[in-house]
Protein backbone atom coordinates (compact mmCIF):
# COMPACT_ATOMS: atom_id res chain seq x y z
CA UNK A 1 -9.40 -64.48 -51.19
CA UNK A 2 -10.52 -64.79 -47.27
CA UNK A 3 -8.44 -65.65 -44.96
CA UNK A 4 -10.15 -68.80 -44.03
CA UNK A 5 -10.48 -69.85 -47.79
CA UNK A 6 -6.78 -69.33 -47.87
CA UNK A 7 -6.04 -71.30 -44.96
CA UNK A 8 -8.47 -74.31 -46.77
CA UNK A 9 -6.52 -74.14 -49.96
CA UNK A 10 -3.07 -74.00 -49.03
CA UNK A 11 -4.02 -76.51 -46.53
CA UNK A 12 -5.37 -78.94 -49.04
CA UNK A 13 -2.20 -78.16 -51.14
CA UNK A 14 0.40 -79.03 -48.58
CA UNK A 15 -1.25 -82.08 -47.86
CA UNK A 16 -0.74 -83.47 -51.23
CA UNK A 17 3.19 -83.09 -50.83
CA UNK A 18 2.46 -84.77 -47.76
CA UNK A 19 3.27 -81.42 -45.46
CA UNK A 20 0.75 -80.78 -42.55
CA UNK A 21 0.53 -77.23 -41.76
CA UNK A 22 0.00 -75.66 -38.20
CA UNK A 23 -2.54 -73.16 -37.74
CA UNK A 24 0.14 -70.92 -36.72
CA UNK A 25 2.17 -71.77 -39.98
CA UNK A 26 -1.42 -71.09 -41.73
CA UNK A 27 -1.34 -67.60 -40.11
CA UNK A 28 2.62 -67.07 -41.15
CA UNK A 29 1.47 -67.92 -44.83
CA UNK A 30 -1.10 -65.49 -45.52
CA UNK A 31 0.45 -62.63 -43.74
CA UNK A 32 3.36 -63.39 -46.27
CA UNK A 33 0.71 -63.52 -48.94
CA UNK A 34 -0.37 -60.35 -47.79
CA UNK A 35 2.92 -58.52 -47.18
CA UNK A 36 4.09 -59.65 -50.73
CA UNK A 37 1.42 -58.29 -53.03
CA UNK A 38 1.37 -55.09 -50.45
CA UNK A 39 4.52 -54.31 -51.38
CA UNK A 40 4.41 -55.47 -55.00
CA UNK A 41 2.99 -52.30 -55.63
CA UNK A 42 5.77 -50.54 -54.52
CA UNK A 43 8.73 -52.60 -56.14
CA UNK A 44 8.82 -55.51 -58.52
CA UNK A 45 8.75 -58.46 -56.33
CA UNK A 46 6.74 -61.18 -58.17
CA UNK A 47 4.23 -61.27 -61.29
CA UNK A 48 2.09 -63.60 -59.83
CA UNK A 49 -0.63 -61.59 -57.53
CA UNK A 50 -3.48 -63.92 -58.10
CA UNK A 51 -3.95 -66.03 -54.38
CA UNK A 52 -4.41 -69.42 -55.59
CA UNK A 53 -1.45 -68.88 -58.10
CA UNK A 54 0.50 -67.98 -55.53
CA UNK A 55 -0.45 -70.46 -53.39
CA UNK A 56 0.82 -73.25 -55.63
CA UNK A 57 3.46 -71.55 -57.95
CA UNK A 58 5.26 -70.06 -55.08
CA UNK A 59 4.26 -71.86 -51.46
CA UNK A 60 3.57 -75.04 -52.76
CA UNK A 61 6.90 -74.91 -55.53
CA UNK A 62 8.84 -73.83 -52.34
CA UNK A 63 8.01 -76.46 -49.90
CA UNK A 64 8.41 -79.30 -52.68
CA UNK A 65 11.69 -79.30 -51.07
CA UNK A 66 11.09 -80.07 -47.80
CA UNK A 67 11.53 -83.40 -47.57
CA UNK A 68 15.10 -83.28 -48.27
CA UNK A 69 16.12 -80.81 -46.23
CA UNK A 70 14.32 -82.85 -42.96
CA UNK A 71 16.99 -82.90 -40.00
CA UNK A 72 19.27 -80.45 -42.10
CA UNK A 73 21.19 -77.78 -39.70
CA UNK A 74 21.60 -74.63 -42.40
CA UNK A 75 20.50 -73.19 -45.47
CA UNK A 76 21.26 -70.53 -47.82
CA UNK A 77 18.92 -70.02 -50.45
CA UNK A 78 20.84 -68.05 -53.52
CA UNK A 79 19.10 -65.48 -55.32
CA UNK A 80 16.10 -65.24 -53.24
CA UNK A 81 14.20 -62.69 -54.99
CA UNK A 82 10.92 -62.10 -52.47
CA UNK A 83 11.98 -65.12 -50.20
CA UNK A 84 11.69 -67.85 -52.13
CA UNK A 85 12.22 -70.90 -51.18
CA UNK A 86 13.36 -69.94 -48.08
CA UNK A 87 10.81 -68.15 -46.26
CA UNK A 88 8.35 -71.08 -46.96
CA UNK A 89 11.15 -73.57 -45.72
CA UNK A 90 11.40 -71.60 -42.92
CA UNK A 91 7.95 -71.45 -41.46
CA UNK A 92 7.48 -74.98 -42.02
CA UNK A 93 10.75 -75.98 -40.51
CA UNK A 94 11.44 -73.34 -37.79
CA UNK A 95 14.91 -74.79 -35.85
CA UNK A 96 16.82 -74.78 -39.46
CA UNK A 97 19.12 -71.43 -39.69
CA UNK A 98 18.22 -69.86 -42.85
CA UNK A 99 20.51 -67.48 -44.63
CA UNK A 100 18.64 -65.50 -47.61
CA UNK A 101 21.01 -63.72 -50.38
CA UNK A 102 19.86 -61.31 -52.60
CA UNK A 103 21.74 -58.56 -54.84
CA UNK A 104 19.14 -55.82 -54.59
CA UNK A 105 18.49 -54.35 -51.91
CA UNK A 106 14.83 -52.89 -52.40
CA UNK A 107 14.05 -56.92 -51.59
CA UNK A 108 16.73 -57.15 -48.91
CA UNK A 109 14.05 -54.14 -46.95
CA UNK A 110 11.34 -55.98 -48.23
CA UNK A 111 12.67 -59.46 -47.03
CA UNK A 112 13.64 -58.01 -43.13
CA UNK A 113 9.86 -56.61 -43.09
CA UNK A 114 8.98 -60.17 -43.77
CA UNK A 115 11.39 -61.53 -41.02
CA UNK A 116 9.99 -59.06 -38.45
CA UNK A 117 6.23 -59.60 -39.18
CA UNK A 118 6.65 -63.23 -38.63
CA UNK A 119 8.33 -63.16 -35.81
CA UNK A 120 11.00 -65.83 -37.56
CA UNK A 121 14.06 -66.48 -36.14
CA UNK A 122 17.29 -68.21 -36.98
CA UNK A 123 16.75 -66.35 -40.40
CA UNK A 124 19.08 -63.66 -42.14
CA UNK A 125 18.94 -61.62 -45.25
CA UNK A 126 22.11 -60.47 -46.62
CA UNK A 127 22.22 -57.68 -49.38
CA UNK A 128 25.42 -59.42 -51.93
CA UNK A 129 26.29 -60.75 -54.99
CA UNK A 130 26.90 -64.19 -54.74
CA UNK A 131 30.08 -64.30 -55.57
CA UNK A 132 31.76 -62.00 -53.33
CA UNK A 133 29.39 -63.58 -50.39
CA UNK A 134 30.78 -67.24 -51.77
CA UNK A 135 34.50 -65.91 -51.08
CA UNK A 136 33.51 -64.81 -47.14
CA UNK A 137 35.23 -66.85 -44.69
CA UNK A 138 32.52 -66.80 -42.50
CA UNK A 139 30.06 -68.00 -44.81
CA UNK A 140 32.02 -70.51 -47.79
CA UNK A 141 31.65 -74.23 -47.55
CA UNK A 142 29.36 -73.55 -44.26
CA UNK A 143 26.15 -74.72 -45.04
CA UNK A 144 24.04 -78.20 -45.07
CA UNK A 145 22.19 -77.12 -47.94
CA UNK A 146 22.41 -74.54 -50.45
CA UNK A 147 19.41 -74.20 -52.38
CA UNK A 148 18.11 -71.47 -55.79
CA UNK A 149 15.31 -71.82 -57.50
CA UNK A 150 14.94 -70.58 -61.58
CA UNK A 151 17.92 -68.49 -60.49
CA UNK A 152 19.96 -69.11 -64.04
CA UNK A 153 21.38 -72.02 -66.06
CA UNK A 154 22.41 -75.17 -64.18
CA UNK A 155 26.16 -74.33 -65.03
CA UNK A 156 25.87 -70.84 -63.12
CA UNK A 157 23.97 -72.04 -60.51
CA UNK A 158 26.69 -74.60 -59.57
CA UNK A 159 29.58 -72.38 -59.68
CA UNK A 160 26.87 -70.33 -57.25
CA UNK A 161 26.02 -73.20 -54.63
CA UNK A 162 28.54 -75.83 -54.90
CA UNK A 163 31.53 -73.00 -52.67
CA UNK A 164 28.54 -72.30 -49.97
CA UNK A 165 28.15 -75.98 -49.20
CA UNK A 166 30.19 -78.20 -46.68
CA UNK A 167 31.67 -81.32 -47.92
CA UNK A 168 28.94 -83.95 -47.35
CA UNK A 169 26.44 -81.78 -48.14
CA UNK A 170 23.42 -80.80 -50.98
CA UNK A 171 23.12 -78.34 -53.50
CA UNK A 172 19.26 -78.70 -54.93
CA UNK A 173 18.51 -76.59 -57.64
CA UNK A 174 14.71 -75.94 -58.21
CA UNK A 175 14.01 -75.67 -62.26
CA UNK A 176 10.90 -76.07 -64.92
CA UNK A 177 10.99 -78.62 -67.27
CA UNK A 178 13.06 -79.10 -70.42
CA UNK A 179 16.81 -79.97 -68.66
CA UNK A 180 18.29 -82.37 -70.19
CA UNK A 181 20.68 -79.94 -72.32
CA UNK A 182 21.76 -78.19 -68.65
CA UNK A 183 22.41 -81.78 -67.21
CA UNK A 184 24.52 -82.46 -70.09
CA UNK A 185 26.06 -79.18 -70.37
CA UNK A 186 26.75 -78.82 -66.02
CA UNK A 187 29.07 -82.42 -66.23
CA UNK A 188 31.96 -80.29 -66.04
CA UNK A 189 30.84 -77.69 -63.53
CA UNK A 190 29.89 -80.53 -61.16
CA UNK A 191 32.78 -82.49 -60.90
CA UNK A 192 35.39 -79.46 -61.39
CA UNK A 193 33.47 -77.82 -58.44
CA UNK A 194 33.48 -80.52 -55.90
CA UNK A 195 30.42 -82.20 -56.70
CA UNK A 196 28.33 -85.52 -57.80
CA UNK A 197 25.22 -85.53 -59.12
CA UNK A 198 22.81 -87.83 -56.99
CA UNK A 199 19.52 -87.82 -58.44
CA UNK A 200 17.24 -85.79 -60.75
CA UNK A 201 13.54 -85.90 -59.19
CA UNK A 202 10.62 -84.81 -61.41
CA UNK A 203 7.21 -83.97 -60.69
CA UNK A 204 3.97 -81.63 -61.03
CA UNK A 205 2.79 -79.00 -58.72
CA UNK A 206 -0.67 -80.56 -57.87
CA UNK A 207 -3.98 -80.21 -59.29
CA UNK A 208 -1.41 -78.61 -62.85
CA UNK A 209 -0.06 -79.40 -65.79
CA UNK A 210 3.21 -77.21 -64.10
CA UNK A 211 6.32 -79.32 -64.92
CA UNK A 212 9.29 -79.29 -62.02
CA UNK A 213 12.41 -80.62 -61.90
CA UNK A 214 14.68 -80.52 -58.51
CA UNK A 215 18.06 -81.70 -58.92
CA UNK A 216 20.27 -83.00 -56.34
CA UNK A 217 23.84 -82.82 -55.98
CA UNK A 218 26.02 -83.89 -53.11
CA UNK A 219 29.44 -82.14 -52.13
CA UNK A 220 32.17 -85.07 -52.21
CA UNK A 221 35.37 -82.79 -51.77
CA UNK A 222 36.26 -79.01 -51.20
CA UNK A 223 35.96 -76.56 -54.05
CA UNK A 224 39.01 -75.05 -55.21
CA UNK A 225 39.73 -71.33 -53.79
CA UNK A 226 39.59 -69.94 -57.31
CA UNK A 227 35.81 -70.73 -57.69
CA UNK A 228 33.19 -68.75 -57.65
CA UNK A 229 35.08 -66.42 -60.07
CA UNK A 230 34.32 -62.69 -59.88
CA UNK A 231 31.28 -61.37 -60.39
CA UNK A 232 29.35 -60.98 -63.72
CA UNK A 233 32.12 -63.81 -64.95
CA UNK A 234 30.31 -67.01 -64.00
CA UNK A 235 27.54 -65.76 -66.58
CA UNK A 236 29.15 -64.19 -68.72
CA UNK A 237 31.69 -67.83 -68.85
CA UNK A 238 30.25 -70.98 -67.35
CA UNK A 239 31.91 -73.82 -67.08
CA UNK A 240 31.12 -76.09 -69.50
């Protein structure tokens, strides 16, 4: 795809989440593109290399999120894989500090690359497993929002996000469709781990038949020091 058929697309994409993109932003987007299916061929970043697909299924998916994140001070996005959500969060929202996690760290090289080409700031990836990172001082119960997106059941996700997040503030977890056994089944993990599910918002990526789901939970007291358990255990034994 050209660069300036790029910039039209995404362009007409963001609009219809109601998201009006800079040129700059524009720029920042499809030297991401770029940089992501460069090194794709070198490690196993995403499976999606067409442009338009990766326009909607990761840009687009990313930035659905946006608008409840508006005057938000932090993020941590769990499990970020090749950046996502939080790289696209961060070039449309450039003052929010961003803090990317990710337990391999092939994508940790691949995600500072990212950071550096962009010229982002306020923006850090760390090379962890969430749990031990959950049980930092510096970062647990720190952030505004702690965000993952198809990261792993709604049960482990919680146990993930719920210990990063201040009281007062959001977990949203980013899944497909089909979730009303993990709703039932996370009733438990939410209220043991601090937390009170707000709403569930559903909707389609545009111009698709591509079912999402973001679900919103606010932090209403502190998490108990014992959670997130070690790692490998929240998987292996959610709480349910």
């Amino acid at each position: 795809m050209e660069e300036i058929e790029f910039y039209k697309y995404l362009d007409q994409q963001a609009r219809k989440i109601d998201i009006m993109l800079s040129e700059e932003q524009l720029q920042k987007f499809y030297k991401y593109m770029k940089l992501l299916l460069e090194w794709n061929e070198k490690i196993n970043l995403t499976a999606i290399i067409e442009p338009k697909e990766i326009i909607l299924k990761h840009f687009i998916d990313s930035l659905s999120i946006i608008k409840y994140i508006k005057n938000k001070n932090s993020l941590v996005d769990v499990g970020t894989g090749a950046g996502f959500p939080g790289i696209p969060i961060k070039i449309v929202l450039p003052e929010i500090k961003v803090i990317l996690i990710d337990s391999l760290n092939k994508r940790i090289t691949f995600l500072n690359e990212v950071i550096s080409q962009l010229d982002l700031k306020y923006i850090e990836a760390v090379h962890s497993r969430v749990e031990d990172f959950a049980r930092n001082k510096e970062y647990r119960e720190k952030f505004d929002v702690a965000t993952a997106r198809a990261v792993a059941q709604l049960p482990i996700i919680l146990e993930y996000l719920i210990p990063l997040t201040k009281v007062k503030g959001n977990i949203i977890c980013m899944k497909g469709n089909k979730i009303d056994e993990e709703i039932k089944k996370s009733k438990k993990a939410i209220s043991v781990l601090g937390g009170n599910l707000e709403k569930i918002d559903n909707f389609y990526l545009p111009d698709t038949d591509i079912e999402r789901n973001i679900i919103i939970v606010n932090k209403v007291e502190k998490t108990s020091s014992k959670y997130p358990r070690k790692a490998g255990i929240p998987s292996k034994n959610p709480i349910i």
